[in-house]
C-alpha atoms as a PDB file:
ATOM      1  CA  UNK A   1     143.291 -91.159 -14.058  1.00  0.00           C
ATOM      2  CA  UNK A   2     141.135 -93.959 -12.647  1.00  0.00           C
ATOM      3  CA  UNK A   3     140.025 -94.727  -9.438  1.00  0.00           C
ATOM      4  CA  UNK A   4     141.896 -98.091  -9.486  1.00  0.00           C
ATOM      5  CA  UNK A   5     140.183 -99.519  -6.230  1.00  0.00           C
ATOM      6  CA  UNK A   6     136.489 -98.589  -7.380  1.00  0.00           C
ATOM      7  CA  UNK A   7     136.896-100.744 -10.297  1.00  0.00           C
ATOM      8  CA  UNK A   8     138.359-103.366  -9.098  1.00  0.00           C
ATOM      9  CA  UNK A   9     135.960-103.713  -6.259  1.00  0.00           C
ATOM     10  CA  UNK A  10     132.988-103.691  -8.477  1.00  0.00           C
ATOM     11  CA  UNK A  11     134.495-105.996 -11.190  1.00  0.00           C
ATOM     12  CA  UNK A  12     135.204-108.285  -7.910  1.00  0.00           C
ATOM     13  CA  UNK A  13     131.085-107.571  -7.237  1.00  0.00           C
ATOM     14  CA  UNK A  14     130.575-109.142 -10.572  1.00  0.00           C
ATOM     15  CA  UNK A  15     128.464-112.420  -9.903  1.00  0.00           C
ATOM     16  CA  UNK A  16     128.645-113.285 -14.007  1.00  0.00           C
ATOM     17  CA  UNK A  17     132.693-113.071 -12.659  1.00  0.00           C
ATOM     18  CA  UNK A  18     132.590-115.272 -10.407  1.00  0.00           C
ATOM     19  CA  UNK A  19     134.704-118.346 -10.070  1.00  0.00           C
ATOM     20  CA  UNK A  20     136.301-117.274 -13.321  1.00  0.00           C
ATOM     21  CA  UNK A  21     139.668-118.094 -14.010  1.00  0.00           C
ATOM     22  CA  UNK A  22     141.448-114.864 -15.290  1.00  0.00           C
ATOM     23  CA  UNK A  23     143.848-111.964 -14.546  1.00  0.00           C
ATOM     24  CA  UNK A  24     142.571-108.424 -14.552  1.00  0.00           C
ATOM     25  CA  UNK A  25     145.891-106.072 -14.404  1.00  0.00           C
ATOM     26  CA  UNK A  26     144.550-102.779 -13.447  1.00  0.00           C
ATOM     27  CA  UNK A  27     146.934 -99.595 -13.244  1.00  0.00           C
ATOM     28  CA  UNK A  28     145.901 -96.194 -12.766  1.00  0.00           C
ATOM     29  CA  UNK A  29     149.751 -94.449 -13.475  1.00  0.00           C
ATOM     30  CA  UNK A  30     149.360 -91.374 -15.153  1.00  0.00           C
ATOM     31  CA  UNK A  31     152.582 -91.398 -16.392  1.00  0.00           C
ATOM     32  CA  UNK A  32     152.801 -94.541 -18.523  1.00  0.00           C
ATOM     33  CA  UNK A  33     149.589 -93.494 -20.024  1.00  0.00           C
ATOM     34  CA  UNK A  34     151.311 -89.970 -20.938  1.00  0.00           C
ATOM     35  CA  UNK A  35     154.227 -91.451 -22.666  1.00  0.00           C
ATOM     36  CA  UNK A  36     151.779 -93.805 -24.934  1.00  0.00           C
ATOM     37  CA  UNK A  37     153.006 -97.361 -23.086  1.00  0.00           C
ATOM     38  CA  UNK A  38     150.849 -99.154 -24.248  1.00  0.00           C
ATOM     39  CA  UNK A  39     150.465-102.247 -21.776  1.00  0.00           C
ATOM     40  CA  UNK A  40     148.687-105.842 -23.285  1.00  0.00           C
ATOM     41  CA  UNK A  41     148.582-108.896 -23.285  1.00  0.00           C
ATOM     42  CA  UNK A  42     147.533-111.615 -26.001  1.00  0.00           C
ATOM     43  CA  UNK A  43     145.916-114.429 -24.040  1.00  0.00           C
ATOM     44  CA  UNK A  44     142.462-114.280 -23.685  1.00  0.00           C
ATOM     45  CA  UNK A  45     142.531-114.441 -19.815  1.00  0.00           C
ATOM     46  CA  UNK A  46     143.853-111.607 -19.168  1.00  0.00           C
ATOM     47  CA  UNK A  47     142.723-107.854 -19.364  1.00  0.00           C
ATOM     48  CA  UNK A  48     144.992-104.873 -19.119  1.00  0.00           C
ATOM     49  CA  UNK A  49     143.187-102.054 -17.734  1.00  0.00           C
ATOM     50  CA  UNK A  50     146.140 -99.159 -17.845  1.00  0.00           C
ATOM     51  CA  UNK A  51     144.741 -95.767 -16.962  1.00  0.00           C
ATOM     52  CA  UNK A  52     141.954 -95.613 -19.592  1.00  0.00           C
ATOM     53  CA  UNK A  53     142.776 -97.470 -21.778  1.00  0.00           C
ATOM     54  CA  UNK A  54     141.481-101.173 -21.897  1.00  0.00           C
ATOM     55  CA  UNK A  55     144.278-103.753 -24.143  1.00  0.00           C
ATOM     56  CA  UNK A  56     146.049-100.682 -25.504  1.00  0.00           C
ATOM     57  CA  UNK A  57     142.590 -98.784 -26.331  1.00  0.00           C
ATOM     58  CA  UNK A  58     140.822 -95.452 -24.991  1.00  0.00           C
ATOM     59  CA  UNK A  59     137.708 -95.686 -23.317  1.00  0.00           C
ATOM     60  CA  UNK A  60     135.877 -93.388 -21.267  1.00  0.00           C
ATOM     61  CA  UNK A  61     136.653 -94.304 -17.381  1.00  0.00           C
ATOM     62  CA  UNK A  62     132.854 -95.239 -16.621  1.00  0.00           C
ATOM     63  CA  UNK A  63     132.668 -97.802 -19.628  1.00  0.00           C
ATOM     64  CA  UNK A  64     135.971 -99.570 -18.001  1.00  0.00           C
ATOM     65  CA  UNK A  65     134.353-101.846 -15.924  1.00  0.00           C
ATOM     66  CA  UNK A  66     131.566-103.024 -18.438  1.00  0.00           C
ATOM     67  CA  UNK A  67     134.718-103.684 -21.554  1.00  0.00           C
ATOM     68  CA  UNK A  68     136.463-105.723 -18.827  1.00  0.00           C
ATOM     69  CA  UNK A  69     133.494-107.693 -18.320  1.00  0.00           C
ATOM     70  CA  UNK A  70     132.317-107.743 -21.909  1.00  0.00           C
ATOM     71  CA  UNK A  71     136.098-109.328 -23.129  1.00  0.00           C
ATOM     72  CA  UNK A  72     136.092-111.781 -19.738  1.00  0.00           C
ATOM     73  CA  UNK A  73     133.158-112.925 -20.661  1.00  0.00           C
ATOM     74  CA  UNK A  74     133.374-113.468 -24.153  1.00  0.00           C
ATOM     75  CA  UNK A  75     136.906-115.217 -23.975  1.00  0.00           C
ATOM     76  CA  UNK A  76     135.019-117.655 -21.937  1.00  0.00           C
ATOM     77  CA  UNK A  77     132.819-119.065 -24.632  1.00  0.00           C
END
């Protein structure tokens, strides 16, 4: 499980971010993650952060925030 809030307030922090256009879908339900949902999405705007996984893959919780950044970011160039 995440701490959906934390994340989302320091992605919001974010000054690189900033005045970005995109979605960031964050869900922290235990439950979809235990039954292997996995939750994407193909355009490049948009990141799917569902429980720890980023776009349908695992990451440890504490390198969340820096993938989410790291695909924003790139999708931008």
């Amino acid at each position: 499980m995440i701490d959906r809030v934390a994340l989302a307030d320091e992605l919001r922090g974010d000054p690189e971010l900033a005045g970005l256009d995109v979605e960031i879908d964050v869900s922290g339900c235990s439950r979809s993650c235990a039954a292997q949902q996995l939750l994407v999405s193909e355009r490049p705007d948009v990141v799917v952060v569902a429980g720890c996984h980023l776009d349908g893959r695992p990451l440890d919780p504490a390198e969340l925030a820096a993938a989410v950044r790291r695909k924003l970011l790139t999708s931008k160039e």
